[in-house]
N, C-alpha and C. Protein backbone atom coordinates (compact mmCIF):
# COMPACT_ATOMS: atom_id res chain seq x y z
N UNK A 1 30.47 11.48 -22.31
CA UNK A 1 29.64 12.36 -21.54
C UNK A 1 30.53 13.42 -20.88
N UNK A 2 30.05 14.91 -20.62
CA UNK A 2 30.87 15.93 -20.18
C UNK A 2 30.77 15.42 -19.06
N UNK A 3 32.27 15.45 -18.28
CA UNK A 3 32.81 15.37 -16.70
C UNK A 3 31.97 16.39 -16.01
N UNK A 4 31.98 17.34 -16.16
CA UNK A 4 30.90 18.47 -15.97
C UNK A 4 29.63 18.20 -15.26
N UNK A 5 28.62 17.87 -16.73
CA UNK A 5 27.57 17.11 -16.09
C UNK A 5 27.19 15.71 -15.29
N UNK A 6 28.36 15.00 -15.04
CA UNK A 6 28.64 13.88 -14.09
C UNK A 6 28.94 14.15 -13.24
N UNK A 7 29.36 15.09 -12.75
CA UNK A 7 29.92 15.86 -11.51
C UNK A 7 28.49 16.19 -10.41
N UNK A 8 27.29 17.21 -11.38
CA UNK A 8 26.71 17.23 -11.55
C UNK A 8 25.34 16.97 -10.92
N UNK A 9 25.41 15.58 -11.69
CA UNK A 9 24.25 14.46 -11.38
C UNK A 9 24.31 13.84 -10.28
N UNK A 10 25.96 13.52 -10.34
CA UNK A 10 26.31 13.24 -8.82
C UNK A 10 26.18 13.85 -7.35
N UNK A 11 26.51 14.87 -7.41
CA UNK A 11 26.10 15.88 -6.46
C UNK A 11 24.98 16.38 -6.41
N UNK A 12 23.53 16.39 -7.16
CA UNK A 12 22.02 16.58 -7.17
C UNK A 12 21.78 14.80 -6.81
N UNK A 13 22.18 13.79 -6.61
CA UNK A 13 21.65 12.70 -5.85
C UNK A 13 21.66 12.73 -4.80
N UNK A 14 23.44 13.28 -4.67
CA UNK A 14 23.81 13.13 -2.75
C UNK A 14 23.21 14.07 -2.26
N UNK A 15 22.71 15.32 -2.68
CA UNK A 15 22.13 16.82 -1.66
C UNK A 15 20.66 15.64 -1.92
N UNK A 16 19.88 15.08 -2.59
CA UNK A 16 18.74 14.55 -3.10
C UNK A 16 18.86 13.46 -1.74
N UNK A 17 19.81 12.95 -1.53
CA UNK A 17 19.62 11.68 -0.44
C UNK A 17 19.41 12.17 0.90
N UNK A 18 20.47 13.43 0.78
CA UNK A 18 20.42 13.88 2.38
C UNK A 18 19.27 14.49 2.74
N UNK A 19 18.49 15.20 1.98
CA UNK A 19 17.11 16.00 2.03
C UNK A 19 16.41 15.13 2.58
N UNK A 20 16.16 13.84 1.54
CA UNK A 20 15.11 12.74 2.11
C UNK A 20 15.69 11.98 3.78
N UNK A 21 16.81 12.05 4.07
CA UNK A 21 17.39 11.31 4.81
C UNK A 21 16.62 12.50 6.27
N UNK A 22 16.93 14.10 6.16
CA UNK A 22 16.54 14.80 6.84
C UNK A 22 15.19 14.70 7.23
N UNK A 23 14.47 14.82 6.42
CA UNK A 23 13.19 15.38 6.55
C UNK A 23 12.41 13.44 7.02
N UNK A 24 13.54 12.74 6.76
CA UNK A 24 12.90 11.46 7.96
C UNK A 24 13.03 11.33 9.63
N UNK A 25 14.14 11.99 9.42
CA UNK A 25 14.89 11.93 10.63
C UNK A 25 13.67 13.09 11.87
N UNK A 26 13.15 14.27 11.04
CA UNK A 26 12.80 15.24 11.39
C UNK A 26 11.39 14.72 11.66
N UNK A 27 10.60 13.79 10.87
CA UNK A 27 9.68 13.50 10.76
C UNK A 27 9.22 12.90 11.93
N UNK A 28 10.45 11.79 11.86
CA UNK A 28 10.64 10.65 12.81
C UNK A 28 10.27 11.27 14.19
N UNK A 29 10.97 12.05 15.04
CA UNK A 29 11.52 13.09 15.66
C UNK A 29 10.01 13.70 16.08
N UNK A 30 9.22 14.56 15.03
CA UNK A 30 8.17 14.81 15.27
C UNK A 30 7.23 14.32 16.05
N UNK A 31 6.88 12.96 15.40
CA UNK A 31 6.15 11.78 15.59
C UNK A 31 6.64 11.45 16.83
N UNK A 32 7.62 11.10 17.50
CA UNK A 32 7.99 10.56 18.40
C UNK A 32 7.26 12.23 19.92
N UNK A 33 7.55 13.44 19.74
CA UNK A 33 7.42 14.22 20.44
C UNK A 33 5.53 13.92 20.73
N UNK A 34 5.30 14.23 19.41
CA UNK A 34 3.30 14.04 19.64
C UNK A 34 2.99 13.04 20.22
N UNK A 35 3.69 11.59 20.39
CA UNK A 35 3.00 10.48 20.70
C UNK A 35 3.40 10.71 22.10
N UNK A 36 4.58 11.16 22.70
CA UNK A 36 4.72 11.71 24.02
C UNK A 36 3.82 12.42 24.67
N UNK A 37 3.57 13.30 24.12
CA UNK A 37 2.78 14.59 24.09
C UNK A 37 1.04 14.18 24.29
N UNK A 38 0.61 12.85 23.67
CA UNK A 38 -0.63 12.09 23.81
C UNK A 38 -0.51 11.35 24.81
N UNK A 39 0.44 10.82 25.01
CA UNK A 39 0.63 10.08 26.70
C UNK A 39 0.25 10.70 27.84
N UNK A 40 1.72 11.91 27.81
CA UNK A 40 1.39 12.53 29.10
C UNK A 40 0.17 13.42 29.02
N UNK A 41 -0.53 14.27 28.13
CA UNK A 41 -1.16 14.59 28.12
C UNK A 41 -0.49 16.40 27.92
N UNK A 42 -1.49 17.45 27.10
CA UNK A 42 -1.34 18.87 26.82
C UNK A 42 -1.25 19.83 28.23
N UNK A 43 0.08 20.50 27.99
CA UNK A 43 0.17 21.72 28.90
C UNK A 43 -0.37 22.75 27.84
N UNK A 44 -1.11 23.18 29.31
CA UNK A 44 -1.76 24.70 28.59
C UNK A 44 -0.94 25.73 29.53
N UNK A 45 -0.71 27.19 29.23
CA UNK A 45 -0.21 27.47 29.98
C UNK A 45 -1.31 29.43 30.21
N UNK A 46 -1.37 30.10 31.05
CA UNK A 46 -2.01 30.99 31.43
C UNK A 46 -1.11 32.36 32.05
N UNK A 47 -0.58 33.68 31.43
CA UNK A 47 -0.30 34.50 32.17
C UNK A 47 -0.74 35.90 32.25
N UNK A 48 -0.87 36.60 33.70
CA UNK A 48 -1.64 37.58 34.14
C UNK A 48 -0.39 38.41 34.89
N UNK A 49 0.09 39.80 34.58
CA UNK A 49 0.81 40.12 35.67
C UNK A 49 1.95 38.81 35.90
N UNK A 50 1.92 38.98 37.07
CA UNK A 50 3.34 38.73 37.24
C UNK A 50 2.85 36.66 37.91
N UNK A 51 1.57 36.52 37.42
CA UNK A 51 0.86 35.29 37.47
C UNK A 51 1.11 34.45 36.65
N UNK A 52 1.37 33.09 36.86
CA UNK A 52 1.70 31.93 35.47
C UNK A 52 0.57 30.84 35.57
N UNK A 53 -0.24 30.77 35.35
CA UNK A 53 -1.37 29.51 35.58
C UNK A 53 -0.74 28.69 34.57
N UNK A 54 -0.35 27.38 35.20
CA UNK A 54 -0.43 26.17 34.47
C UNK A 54 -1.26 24.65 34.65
N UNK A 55 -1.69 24.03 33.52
CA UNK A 55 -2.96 23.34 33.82
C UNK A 55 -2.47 21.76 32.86
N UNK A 56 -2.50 20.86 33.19
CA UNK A 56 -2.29 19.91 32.11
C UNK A 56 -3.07 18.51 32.58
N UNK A 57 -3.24 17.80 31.85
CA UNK A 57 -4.09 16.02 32.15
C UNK A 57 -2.83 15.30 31.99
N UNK A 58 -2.58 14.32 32.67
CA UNK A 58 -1.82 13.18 33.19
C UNK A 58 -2.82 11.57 33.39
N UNK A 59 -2.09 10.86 33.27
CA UNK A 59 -2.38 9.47 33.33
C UNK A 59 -1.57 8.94 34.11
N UNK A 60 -0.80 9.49 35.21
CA UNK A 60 -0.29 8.40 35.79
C UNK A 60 -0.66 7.58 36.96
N UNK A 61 -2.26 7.89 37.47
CA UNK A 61 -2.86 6.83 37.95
C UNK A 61 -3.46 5.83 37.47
N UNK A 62 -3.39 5.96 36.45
CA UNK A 62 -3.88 5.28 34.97
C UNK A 62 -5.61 5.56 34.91
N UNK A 63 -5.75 6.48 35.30
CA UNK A 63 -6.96 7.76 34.88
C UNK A 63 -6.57 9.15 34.68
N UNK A 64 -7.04 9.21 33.31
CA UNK A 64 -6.83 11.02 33.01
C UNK A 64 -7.34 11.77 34.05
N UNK A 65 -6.53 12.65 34.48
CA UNK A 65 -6.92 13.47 35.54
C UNK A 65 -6.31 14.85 34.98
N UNK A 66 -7.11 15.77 35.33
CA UNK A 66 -6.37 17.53 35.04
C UNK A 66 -6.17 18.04 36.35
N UNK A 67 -4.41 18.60 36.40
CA UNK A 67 -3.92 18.69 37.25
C UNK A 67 -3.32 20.36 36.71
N UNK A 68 -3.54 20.99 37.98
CA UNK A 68 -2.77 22.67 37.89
C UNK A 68 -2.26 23.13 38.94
N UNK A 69 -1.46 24.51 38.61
CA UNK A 69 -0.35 24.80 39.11
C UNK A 69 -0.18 26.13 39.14
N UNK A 70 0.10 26.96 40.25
CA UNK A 70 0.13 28.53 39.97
C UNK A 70 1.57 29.19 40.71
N UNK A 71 1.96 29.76 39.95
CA UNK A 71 2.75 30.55 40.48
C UNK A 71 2.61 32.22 40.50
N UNK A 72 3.14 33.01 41.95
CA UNK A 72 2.57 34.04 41.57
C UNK A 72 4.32 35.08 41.48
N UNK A 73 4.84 34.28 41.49
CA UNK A 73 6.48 35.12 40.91
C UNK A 73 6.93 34.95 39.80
N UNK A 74 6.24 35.21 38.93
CA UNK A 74 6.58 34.84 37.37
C UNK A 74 7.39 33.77 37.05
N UNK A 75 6.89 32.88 37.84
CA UNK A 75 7.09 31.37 37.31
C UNK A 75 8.90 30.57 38.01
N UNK A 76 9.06 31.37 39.00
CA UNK A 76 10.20 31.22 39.79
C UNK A 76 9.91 29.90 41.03
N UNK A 77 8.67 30.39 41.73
CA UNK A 77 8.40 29.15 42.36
C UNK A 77 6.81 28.85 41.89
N UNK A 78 6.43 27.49 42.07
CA UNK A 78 5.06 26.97 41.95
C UNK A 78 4.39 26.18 42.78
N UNK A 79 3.22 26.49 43.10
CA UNK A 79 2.28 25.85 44.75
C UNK A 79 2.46 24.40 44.35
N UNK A 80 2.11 23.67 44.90
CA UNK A 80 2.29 22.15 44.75
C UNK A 80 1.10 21.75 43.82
N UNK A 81 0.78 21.07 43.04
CA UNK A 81 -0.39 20.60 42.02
C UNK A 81 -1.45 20.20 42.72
N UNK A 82 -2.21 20.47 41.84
CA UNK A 82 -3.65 20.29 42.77
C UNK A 82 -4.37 19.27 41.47
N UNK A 83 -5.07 18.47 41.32
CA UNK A 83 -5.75 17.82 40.65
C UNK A 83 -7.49 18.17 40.94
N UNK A 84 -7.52 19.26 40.09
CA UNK A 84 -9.00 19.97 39.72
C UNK A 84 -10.19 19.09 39.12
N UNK A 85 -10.38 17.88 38.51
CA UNK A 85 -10.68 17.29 37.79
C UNK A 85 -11.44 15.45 38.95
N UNK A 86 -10.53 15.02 39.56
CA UNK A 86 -10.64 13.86 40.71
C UNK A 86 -11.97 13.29 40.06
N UNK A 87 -12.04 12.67 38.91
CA UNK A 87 -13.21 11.69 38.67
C UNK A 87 -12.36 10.87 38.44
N UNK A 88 -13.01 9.48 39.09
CA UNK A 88 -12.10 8.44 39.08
C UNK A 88 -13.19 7.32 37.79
N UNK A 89 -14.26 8.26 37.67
CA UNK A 89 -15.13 7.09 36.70
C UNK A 89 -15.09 7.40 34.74
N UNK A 90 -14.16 8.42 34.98
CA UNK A 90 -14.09 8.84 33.56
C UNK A 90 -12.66 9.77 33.49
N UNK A 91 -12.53 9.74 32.26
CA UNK A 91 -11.30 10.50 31.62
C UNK A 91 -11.22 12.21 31.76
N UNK A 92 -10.52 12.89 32.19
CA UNK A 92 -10.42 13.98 32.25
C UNK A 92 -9.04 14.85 31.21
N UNK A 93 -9.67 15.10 29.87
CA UNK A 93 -8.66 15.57 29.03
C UNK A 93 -9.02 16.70 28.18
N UNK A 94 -8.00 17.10 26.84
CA UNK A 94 -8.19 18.09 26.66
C UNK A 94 -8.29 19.79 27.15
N UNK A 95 -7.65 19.84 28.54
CA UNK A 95 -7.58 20.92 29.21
C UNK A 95 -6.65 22.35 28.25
N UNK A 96 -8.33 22.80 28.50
CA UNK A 96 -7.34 24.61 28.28
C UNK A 96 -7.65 25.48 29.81
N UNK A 97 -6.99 26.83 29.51
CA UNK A 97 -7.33 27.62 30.88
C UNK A 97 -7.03 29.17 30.35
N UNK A 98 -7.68 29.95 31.10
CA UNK A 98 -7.02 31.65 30.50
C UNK A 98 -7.66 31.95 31.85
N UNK A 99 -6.84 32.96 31.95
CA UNK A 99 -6.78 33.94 33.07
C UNK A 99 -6.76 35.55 32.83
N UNK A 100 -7.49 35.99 33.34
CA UNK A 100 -7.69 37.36 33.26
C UNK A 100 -8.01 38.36 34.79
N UNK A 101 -6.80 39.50 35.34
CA UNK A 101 -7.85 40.04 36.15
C UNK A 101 -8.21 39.07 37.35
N UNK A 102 -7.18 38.16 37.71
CA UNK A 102 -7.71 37.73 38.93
C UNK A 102 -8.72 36.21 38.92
N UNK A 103 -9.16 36.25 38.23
CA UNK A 103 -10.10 35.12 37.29
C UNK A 103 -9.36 33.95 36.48
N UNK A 104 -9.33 33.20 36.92
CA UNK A 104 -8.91 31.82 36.13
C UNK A 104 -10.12 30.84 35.63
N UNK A 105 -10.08 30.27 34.58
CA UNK A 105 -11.16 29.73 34.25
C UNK A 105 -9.84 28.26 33.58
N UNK A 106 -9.94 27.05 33.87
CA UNK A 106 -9.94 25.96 33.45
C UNK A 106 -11.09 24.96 33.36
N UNK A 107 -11.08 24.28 31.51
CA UNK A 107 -12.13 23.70 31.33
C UNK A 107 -11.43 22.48 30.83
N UNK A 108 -12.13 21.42 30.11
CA UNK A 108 -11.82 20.28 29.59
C UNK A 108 -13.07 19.50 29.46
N UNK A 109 -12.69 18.25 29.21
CA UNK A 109 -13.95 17.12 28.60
C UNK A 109 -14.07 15.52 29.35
N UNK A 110 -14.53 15.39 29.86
CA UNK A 110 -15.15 14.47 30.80
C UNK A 110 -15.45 13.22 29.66
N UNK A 111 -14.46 12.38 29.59
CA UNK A 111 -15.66 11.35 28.88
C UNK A 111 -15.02 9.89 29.23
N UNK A 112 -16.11 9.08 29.22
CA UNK A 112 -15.46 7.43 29.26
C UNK A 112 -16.47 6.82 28.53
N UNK A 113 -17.43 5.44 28.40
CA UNK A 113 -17.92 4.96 28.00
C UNK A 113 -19.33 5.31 27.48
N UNK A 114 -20.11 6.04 28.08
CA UNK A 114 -21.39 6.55 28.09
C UNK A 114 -21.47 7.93 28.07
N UNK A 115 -20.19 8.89 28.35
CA UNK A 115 -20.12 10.71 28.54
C UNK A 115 -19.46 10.61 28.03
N UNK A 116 -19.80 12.45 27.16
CA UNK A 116 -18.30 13.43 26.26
C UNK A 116 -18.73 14.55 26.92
N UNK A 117 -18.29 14.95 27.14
CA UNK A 117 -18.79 16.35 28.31
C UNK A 117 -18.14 16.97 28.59
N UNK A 118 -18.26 18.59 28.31
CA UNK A 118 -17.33 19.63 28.46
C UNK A 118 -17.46 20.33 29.91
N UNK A 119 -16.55 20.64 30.59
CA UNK A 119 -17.32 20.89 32.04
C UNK A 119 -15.71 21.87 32.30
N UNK A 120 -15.99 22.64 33.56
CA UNK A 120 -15.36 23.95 33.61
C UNK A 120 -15.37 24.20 35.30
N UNK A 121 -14.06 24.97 35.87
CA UNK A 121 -13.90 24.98 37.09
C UNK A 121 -13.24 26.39 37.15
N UNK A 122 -14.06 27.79 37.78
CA UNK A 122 -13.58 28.66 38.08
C UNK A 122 -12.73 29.31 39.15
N UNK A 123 -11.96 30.26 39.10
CA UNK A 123 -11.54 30.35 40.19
C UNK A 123 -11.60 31.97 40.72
N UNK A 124 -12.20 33.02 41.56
CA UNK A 124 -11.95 34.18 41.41
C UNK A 124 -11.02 35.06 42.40
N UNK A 125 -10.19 34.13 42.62
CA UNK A 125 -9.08 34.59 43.92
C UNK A 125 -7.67 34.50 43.43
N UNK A 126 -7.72 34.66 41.91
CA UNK A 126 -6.06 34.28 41.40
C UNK A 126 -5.71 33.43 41.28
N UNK A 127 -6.44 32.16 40.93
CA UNK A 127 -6.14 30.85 40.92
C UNK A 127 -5.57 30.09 41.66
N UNK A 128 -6.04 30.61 43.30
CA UNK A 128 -5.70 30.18 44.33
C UNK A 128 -6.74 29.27 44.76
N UNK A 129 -8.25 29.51 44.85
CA UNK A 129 -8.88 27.87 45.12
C UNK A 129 -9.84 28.28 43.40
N UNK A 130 -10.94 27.06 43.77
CA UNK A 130 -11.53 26.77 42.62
C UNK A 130 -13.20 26.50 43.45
N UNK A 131 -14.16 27.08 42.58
CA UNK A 131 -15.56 26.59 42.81
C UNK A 131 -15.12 25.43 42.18
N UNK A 132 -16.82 24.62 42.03
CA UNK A 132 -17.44 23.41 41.92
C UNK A 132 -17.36 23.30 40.56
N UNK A 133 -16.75 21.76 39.80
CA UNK A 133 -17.31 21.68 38.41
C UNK A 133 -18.35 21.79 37.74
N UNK A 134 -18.70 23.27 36.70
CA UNK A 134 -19.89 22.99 36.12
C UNK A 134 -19.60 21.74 34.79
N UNK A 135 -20.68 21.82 34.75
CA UNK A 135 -21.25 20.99 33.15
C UNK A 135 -21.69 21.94 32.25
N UNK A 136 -20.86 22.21 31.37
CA UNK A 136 -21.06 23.06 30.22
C UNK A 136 -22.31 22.73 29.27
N UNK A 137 -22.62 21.36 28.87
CA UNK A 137 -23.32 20.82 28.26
C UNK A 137 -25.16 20.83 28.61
N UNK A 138 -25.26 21.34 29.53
CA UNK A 138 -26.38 20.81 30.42
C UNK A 138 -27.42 22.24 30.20
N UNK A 139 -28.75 21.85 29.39
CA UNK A 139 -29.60 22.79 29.17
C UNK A 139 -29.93 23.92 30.56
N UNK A 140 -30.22 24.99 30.34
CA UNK A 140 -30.60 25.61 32.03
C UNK A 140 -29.92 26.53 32.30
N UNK A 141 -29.50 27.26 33.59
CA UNK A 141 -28.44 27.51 34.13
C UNK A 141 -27.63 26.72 34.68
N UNK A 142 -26.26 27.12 34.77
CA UNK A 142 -25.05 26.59 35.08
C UNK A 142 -25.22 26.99 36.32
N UNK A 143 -24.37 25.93 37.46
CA UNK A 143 -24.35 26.31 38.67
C UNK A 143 -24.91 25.74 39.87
């Protein structure tokens, strides 16, 4: 057999091992970030001007709760967290938020055994306080 093509074969196994060896490692790696990422729960993040709204769900009372955060120095300092969400009878997850103009809007999904419910907490002072949770779901007007 040509030395050549043994050379070759040899060297298309070892680049062949390390590929698979990578793309486990990477995989691995992945997997490990998302299952983190399902624990603590999704940062969303919100910016306006020189405004950073940040909003995320946590479990570490061992109830999902959505908890946010504003800074109004482009993200240099941040008010202390506020937990927008305080149902202690159901899960509070899935949080997004956008801000526009003074206006913050964070929403998410309410659910435990008997509710899935999308429900929403505005704010029109810069995401400095917050009205009352609506219920997105609920035939009628909101409010």
């Amino acid at each position: 057999m040509n030395k050549k093509l043994v050379l070759v074969v040899i060297v298309m196994i070892t680049l062949g091992a390390a590929i698979i060896a990578t793309t486990t490692t990477i995989q691995q790696q992945a997997d490990a970030v998302t299952s983190k990422r399902d624990f603590q729960g999704g940062t969303q993040t919100s910016i306006f001007e020189n405004d950073v709204y940040v909003a995320w769900w946590t479990n570490k009372s061992g109830n999902d709760e959505v908890m946010y955060r504003l800074s109004s120095d482009a993200g240099k300092t941040f008010t202390d967290k506020v937990n927008l969400s305080n149902t202690p009878n159901s899960d509070s997850v899935d949080v997004e938020i956008s801000a526009d103009e003074g206006r913050v809007a964070v929403s998410w999904w309410e659910r435990n055994q008997t509710l899935n419910e999308p429900v929403i907490r505005i704010s029109n002072d810069n995401g400095k306080t917050f009205g009352p949770v609506l219920k997105l779901a609920s035939d009628g007007p909101i409010g």
